[in-house]
C-alpha atoms as a PDB file:
ATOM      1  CA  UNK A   1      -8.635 -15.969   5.359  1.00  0.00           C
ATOM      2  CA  UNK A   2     -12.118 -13.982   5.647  1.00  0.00           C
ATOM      3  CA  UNK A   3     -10.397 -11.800   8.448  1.00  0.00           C
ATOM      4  CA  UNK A   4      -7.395 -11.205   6.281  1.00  0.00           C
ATOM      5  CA  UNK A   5      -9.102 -10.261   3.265  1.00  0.00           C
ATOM      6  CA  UNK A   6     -11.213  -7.683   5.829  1.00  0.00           C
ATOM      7  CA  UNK A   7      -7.850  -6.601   7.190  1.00  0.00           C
ATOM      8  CA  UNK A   8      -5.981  -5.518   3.712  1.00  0.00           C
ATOM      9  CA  UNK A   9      -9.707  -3.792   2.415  1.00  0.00           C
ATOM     10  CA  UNK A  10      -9.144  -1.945   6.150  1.00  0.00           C
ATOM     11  CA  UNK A  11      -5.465  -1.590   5.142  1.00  0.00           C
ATOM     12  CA  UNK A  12      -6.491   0.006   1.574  1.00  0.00           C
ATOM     13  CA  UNK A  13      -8.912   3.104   3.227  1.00  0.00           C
ATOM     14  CA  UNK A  14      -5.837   3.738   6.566  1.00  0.00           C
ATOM     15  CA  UNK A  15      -2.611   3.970   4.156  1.00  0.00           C
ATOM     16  CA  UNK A  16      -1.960   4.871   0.156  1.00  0.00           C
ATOM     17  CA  UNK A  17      -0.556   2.049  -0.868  1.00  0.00           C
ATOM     18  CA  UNK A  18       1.159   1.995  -4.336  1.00  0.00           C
ATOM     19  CA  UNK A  19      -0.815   1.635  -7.695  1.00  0.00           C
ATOM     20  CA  UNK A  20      -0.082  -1.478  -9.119  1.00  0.00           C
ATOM     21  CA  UNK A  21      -0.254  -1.387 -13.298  1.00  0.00           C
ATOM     22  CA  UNK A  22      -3.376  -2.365 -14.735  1.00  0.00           C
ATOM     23  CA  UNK A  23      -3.450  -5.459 -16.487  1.00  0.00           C
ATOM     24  CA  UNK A  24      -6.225  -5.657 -18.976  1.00  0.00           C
ATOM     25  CA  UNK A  25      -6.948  -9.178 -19.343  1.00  0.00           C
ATOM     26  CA  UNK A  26      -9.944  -8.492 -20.995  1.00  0.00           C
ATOM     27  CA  UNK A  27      -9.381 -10.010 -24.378  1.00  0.00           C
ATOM     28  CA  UNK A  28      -8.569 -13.199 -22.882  1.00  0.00           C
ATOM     29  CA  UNK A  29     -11.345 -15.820 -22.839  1.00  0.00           C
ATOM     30  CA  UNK A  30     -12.865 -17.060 -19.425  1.00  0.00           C
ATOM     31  CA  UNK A  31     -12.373 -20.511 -20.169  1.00  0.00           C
ATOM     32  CA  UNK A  32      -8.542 -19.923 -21.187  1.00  0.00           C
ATOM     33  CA  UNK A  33      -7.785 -17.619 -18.072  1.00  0.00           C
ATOM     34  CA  UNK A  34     -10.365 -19.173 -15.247  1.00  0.00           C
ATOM     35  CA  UNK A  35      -8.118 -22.336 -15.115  1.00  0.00           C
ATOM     36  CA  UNK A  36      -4.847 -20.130 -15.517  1.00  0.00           C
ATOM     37  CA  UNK A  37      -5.481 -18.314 -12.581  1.00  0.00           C
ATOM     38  CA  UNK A  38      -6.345 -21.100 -10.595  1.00  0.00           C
ATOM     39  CA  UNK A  39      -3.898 -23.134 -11.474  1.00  0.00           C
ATOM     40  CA  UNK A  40      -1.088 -20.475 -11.254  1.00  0.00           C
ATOM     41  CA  UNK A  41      -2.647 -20.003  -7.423  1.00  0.00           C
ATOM     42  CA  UNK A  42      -1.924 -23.323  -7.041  1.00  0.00           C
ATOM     43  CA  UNK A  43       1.642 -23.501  -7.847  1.00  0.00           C
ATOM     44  CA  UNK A  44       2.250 -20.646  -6.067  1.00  0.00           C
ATOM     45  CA  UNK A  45       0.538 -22.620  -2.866  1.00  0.00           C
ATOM     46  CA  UNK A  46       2.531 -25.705  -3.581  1.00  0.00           C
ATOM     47  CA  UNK A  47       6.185 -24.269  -4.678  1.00  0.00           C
ATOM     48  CA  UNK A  48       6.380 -21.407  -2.216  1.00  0.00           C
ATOM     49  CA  UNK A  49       5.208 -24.026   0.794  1.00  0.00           C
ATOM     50  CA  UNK A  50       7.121 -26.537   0.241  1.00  0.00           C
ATOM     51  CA  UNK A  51      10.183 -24.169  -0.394  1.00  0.00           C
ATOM     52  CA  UNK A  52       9.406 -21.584   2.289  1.00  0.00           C
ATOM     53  CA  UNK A  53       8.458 -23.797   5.057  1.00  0.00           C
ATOM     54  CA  UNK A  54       9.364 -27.247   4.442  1.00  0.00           C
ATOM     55  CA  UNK A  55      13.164 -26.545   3.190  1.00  0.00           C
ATOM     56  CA  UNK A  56      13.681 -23.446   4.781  1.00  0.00           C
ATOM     57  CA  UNK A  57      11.480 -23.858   8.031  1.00  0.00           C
ATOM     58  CA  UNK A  58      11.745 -27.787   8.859  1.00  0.00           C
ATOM     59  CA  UNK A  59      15.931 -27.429   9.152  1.00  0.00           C
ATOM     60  CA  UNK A  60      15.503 -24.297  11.052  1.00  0.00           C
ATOM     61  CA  UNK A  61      13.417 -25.386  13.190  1.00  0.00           C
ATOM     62  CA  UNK A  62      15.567 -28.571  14.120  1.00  0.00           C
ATOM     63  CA  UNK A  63      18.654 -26.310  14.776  1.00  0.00           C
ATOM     64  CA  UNK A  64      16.948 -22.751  16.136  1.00  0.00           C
ATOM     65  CA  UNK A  65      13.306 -23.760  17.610  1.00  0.00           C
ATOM     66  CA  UNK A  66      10.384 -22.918  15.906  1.00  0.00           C
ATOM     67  CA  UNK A  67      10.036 -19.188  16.709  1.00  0.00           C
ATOM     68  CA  UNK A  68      13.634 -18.274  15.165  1.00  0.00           C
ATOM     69  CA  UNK A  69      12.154 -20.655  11.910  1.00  0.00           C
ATOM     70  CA  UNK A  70       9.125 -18.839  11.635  1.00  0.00           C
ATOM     71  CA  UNK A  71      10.428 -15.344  11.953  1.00  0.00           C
ATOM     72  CA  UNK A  72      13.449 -15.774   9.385  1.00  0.00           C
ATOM     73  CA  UNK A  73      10.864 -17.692   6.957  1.00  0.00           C
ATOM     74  CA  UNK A  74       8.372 -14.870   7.354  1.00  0.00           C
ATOM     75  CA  UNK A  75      10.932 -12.611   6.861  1.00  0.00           C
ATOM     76  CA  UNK A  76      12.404 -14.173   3.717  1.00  0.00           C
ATOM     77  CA  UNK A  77       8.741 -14.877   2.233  1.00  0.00           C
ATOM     78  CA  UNK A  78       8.163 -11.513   2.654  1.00  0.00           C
ATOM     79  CA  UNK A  79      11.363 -10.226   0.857  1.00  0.00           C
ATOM     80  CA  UNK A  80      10.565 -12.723  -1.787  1.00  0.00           C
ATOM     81  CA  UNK A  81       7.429 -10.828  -2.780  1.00  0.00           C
ATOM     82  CA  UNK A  82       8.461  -7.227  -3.143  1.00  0.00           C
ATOM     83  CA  UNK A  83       7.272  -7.581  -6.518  1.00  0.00           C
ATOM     84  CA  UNK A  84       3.518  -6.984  -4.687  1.00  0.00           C
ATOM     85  CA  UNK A  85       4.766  -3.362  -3.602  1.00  0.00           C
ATOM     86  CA  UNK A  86       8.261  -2.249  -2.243  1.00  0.00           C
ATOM     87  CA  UNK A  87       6.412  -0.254   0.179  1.00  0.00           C
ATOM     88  CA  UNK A  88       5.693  -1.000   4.235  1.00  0.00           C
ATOM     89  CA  UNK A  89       2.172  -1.949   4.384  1.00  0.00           C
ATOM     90  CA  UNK A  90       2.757  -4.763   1.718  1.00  0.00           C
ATOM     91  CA  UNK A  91       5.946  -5.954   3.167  1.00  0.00           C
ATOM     92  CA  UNK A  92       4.374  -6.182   6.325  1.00  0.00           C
ATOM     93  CA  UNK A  93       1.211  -8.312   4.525  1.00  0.00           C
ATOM     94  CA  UNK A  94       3.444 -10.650   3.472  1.00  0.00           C
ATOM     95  CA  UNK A  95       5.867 -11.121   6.800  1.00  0.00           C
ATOM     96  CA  UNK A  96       2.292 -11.689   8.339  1.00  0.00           C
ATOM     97  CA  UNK A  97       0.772 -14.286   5.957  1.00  0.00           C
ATOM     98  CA  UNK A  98       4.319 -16.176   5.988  1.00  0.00           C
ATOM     99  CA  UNK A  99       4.005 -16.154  10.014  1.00  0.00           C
ATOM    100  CA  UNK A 100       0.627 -17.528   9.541  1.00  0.00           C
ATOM    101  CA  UNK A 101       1.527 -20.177   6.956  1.00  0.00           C
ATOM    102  CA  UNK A 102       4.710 -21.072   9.336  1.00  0.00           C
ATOM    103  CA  UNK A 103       2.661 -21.125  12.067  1.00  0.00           C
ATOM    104  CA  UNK A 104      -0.294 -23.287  10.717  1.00  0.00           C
ATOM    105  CA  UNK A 105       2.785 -25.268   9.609  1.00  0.00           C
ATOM    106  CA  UNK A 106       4.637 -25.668  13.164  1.00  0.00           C
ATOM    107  CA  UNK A 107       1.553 -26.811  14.904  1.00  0.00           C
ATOM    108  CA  UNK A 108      -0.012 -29.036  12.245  1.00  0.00           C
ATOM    109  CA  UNK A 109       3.471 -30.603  11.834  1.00  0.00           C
ATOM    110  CA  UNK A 110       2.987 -30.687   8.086  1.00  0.00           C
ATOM    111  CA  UNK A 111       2.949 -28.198   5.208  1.00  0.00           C
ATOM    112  CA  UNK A 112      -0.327 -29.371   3.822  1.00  0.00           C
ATOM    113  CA  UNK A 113      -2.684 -27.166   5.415  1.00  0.00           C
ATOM    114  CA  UNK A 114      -0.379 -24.148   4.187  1.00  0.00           C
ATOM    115  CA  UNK A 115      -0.374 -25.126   0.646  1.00  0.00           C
ATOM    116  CA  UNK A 116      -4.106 -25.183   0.970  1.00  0.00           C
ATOM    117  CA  UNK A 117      -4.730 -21.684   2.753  1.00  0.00           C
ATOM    118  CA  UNK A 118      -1.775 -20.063   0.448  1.00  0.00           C
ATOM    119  CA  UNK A 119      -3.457 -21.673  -2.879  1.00  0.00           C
ATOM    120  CA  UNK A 120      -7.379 -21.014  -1.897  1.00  0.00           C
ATOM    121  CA  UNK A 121      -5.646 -17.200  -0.818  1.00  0.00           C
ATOM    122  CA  UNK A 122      -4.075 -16.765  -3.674  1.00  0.00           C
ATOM    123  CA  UNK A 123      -6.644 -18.144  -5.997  1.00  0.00           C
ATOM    124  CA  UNK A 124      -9.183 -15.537  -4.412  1.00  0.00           C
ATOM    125  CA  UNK A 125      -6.779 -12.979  -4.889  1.00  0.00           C
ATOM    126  CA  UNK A 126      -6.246 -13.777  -8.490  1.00  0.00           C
ATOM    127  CA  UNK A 127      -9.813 -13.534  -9.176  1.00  0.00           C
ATOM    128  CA  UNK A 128     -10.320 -11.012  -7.361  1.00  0.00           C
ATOM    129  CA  UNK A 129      -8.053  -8.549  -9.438  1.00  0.00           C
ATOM    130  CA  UNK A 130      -9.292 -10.058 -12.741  1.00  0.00           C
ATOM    131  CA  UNK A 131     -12.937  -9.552 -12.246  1.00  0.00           C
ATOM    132  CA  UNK A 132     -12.820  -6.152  -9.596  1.00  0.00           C
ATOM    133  CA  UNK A 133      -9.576  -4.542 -10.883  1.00  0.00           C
ATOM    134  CA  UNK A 134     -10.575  -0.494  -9.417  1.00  0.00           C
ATOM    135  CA  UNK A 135      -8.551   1.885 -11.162  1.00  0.00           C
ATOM    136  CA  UNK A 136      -8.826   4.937  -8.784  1.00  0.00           C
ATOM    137  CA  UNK A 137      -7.300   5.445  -5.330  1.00  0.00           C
ATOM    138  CA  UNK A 138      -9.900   4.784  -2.158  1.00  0.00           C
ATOM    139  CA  UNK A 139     -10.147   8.057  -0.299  1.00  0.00           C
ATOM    140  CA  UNK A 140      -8.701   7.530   3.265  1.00  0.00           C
ATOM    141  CA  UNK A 141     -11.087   6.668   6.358  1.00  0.00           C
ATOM    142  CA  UNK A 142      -9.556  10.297   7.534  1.00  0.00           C
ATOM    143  CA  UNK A 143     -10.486  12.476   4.591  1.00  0.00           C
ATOM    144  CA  UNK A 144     -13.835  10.785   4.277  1.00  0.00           C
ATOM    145  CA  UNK A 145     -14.717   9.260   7.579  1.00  0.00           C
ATOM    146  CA  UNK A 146     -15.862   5.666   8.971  1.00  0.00           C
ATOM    147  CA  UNK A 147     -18.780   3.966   6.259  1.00  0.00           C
ATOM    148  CA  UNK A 148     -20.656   1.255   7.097  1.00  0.00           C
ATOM    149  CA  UNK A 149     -17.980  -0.830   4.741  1.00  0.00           C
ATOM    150  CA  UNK A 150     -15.307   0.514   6.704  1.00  0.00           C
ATOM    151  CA  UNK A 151     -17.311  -0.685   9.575  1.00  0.00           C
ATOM    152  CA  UNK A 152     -18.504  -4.328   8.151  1.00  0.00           C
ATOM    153  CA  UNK A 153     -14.471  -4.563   7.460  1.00  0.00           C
ATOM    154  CA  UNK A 154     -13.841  -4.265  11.292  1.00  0.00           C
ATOM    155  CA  UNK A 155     -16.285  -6.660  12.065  1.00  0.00           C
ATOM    156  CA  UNK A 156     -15.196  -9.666  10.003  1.00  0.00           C
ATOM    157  CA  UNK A 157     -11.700  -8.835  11.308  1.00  0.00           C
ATOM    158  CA  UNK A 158     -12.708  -9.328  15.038  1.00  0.00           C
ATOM    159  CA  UNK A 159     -15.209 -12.055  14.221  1.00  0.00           C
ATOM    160  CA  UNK A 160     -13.034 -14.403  12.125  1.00  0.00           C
ATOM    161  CA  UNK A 161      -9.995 -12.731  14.034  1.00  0.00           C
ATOM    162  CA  UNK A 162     -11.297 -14.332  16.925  1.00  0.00           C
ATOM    163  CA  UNK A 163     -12.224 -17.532  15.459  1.00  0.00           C
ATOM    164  CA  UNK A 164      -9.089 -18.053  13.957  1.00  0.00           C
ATOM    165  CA  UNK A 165      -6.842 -17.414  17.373  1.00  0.00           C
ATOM    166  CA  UNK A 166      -9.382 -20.406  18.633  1.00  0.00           C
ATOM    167  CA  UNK A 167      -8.653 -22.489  16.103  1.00  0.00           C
ATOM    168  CA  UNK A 168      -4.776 -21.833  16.383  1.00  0.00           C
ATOM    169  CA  UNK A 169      -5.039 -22.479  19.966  1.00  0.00           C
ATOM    170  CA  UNK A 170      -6.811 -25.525  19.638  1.00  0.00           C
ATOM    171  CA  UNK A 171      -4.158 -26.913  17.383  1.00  0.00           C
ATOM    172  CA  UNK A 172      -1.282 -25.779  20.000  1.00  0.00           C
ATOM    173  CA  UNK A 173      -2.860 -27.682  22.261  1.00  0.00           C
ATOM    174  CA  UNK A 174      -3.756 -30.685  20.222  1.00  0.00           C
ATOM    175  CA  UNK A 175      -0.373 -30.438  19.070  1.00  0.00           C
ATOM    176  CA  UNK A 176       1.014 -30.148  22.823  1.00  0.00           C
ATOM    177  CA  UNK A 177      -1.308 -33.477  23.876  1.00  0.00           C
ATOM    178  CA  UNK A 178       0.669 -35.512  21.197  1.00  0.00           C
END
């Protein structure tokens, strides 16, 4: 998750990406929207999961193997969340994070550890646009040039990157041993 959320900050100063509207949720108190958000981030994790991948993905998988299942449930997850921006870079966000989530489900052989990473993603996400909503467009890494965030971004991707290829691996071949 760390290397994704460093990957989509990247993402923000390499491409415009559409404004979203600004939702002031300012008037609403913390301890009426802190558990909204969370809890809406966790229905999202739970609803989406068990639709996306154990539905759509399990039967799939069963007739068409699991890399036909993954790639028509990324696909489709993706699709489903044009609301986020009907523009390339987000599509593309979302294909990936389904492939991720239908991958983590494939090897682990259950949609658990999905519904975890999609809610704990989703919940940072929420609270991330609640409490650092920015209302002005990043300049572009090629009007302004590489910063040291820019920098610390590419980092985390390659560190955690990394890490989590290892940790996918490991689970192939855990899963490959059973």
């Amino acid at each position: 998750m760390v290397s994704s959320v460093a990957l989509f900050i990247l993402s923000h100063s390499l491409f415009r990406w559409q404004e979203r509207p600004q939702t002031d949720l300012s008037d609403i108190p913390t301890i009426t929207l802190l558990p909204s958000l969370l809890m809406s981030a966790v229905v999202a994790g739970v609803s989406e999961e068990a639709g996306f991948r154990g539905y759509m993905q399990g039967p799939l998988e069963r007739r068409y193997g699991p890399f036909a299942a993954i790639a028509t449930t990324s696909v489709a997850f993706g699709l489903a969340h044009l609301n986020h921006g009907a523009f390339w870079a987000a599509i593309l966000f979302d294909i990936g994070w389904g492939a991720l989530y239908g991958l983590l489900t494939y090897l682990s052989g259950s949609i658990v550890p999905a519904i975890i990473l999609h809610s704990s993603a989703d919940s940072f996400e929420f609270l991330a646009i609640w409490k650092f909503q920015v209302n002005t467009a990043v300049p572009l890494v090629w009007e302004r040039g590489p910063d040291g965030w820019f920098w610390f971004n590419c980092a985390l991707v390659v560190m955690f990157g990394g890490a989590a290829v290892w940790a996918f691996l490991r689970l192939a071949r855990a899963r490959s041993n059973s």
